[in-house]
N, C-alpha and C. Protein backbone atom coordinates (compact mmCIF):
# COMPACT_ATOMS: atom_id res chain seq x y z
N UNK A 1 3.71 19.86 -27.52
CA UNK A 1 2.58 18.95 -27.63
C UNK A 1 2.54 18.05 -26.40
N UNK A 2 1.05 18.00 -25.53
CA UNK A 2 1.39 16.97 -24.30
C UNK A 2 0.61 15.74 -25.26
N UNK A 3 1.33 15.01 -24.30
CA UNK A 3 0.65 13.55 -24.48
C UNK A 3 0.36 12.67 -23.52
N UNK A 4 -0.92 12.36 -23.34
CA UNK A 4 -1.21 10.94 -22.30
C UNK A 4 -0.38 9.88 -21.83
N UNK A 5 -0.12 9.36 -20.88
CA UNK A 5 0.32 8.37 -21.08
C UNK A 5 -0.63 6.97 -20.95
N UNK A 6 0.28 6.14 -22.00
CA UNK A 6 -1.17 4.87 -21.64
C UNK A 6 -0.71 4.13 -20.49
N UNK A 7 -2.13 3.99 -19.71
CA UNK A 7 -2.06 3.19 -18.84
C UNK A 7 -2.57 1.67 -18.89
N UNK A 8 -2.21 0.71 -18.22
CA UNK A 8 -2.54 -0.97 -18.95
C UNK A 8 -2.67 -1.46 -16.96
N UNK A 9 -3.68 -2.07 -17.09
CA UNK A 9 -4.59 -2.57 -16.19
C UNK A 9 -3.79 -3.73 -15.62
N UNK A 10 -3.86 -3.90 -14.37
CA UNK A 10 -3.63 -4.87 -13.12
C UNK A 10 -3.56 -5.95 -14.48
N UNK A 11 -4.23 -6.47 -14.90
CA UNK A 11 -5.03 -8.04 -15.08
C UNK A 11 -4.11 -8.19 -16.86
N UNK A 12 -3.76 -7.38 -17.42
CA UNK A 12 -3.21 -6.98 -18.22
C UNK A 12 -1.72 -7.44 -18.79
N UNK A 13 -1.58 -6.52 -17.32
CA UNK A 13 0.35 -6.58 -16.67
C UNK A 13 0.50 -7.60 -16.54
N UNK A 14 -0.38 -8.12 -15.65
CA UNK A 14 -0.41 -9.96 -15.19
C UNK A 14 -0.15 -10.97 -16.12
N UNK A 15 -1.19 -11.01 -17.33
CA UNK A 15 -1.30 -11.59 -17.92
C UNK A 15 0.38 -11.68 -19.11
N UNK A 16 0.63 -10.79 -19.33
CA UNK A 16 1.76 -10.41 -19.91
C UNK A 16 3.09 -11.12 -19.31
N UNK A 17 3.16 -10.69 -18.33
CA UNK A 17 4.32 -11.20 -16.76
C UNK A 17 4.16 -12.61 -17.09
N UNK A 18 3.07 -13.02 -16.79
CA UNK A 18 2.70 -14.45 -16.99
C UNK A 18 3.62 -15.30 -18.25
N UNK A 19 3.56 -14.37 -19.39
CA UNK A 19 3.93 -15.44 -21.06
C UNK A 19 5.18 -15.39 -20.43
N UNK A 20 5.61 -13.47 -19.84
CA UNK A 20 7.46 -13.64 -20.38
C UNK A 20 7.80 -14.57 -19.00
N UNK A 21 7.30 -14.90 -17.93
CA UNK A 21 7.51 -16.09 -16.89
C UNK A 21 8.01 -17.12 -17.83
N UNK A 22 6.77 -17.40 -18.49
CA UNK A 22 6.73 -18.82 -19.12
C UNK A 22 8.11 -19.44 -20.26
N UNK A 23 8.22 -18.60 -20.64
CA UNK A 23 9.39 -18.36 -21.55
C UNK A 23 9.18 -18.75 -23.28
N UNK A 24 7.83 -19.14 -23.50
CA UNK A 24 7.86 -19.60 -24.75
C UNK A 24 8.00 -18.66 -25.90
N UNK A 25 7.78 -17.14 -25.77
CA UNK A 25 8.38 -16.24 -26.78
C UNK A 25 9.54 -15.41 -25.81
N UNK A 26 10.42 -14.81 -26.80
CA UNK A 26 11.29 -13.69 -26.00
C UNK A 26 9.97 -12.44 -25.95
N UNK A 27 11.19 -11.94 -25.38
CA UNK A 27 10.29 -10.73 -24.46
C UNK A 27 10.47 -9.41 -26.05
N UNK A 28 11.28 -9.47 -26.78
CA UNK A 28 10.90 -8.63 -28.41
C UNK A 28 9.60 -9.62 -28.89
N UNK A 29 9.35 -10.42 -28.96
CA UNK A 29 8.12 -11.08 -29.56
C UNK A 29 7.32 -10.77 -28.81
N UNK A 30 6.85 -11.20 -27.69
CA UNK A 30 5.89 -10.41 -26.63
C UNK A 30 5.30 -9.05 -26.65
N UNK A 31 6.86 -8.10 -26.48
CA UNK A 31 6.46 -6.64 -27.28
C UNK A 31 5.61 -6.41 -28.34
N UNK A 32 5.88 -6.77 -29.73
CA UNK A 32 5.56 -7.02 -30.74
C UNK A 32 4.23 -7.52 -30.74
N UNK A 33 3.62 -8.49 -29.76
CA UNK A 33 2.71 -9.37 -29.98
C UNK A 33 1.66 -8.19 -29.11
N UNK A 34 2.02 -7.97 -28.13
CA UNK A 34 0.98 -6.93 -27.18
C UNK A 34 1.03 -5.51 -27.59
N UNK A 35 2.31 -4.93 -28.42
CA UNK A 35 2.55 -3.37 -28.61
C UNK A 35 2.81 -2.83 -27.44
N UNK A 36 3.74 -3.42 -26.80
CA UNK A 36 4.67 -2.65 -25.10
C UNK A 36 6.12 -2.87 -24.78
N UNK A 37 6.74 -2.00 -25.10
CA UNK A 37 8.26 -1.88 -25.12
C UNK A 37 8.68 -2.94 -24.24
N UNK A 38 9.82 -3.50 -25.04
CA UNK A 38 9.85 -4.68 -24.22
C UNK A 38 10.52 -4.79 -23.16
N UNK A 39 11.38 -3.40 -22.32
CA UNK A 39 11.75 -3.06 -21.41
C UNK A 39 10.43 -3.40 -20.24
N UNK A 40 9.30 -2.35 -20.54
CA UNK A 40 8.43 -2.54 -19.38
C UNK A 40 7.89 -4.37 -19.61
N UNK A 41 7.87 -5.04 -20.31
CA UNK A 41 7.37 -6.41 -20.25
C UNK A 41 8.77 -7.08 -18.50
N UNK A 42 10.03 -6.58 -19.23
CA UNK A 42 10.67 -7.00 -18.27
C UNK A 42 10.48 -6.65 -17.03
N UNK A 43 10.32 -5.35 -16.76
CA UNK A 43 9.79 -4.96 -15.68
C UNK A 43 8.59 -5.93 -14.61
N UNK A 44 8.02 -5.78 -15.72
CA UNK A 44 6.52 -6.19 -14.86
C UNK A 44 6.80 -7.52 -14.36
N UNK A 45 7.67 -9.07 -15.11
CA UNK A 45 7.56 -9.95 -15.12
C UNK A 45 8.87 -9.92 -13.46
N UNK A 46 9.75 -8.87 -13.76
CA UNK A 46 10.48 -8.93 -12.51
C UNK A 46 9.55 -8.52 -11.03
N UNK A 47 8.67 -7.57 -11.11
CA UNK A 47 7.60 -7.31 -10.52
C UNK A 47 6.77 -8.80 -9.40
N UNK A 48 6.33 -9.26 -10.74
CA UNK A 48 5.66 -10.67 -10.65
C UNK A 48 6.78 -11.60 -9.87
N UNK A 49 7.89 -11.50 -10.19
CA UNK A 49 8.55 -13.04 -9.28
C UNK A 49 8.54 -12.67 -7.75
N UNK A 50 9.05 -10.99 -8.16
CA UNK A 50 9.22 -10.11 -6.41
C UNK A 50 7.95 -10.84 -5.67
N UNK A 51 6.47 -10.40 -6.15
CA UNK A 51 5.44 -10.42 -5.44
C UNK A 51 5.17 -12.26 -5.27
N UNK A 52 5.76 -12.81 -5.78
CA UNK A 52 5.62 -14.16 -5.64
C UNK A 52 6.57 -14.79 -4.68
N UNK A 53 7.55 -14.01 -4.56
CA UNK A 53 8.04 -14.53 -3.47
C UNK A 53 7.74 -14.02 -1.99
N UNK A 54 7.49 -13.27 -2.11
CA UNK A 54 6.62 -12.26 -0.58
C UNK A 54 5.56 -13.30 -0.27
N UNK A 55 4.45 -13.65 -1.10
CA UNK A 55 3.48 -14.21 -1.37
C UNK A 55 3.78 -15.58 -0.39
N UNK A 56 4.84 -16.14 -0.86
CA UNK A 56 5.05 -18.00 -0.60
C UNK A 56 5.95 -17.47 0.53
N UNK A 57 6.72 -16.72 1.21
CA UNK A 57 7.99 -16.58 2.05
C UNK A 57 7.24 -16.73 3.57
N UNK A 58 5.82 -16.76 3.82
CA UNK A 58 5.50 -17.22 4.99
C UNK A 58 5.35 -16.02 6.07
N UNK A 59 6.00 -14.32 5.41
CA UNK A 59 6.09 -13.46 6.60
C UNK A 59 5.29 -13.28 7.28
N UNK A 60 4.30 -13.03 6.59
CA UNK A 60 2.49 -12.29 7.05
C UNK A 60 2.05 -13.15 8.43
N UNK A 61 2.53 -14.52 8.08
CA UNK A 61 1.50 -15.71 9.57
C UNK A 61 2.03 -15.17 10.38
């Protein structure tokens, strides 16, 4: 049997990255709350600090 995989949108991921940043639920509540293993929540939110620090580190000027 194949199966799709689901895919979840830029703005999505973000938004997600964003709560488990914030810290006010764990990242099993988060799961739970969005329906996304809470492995990839970690992911994404490690994602998010990476690109935030590239972002502020000044290389690009």
């Amino acid at each position: 049997m194949k199966t799709t995989r689901k895919r979840y949108s830029a703005d999505f991921k973000a938004e997600v990255a964003l709560e488990a940043i914030r810290g006010d639920l764990t990242l099993a509540e988060l799961a739970a709350k969005h329906g996304v293993h809470h492995t990839m929540i970690a992911s994404w939110k490690r994602q998010a600090i990476v690109g935030m620090t590239i972002t502020f580190s000044g290389a690009d000027d």
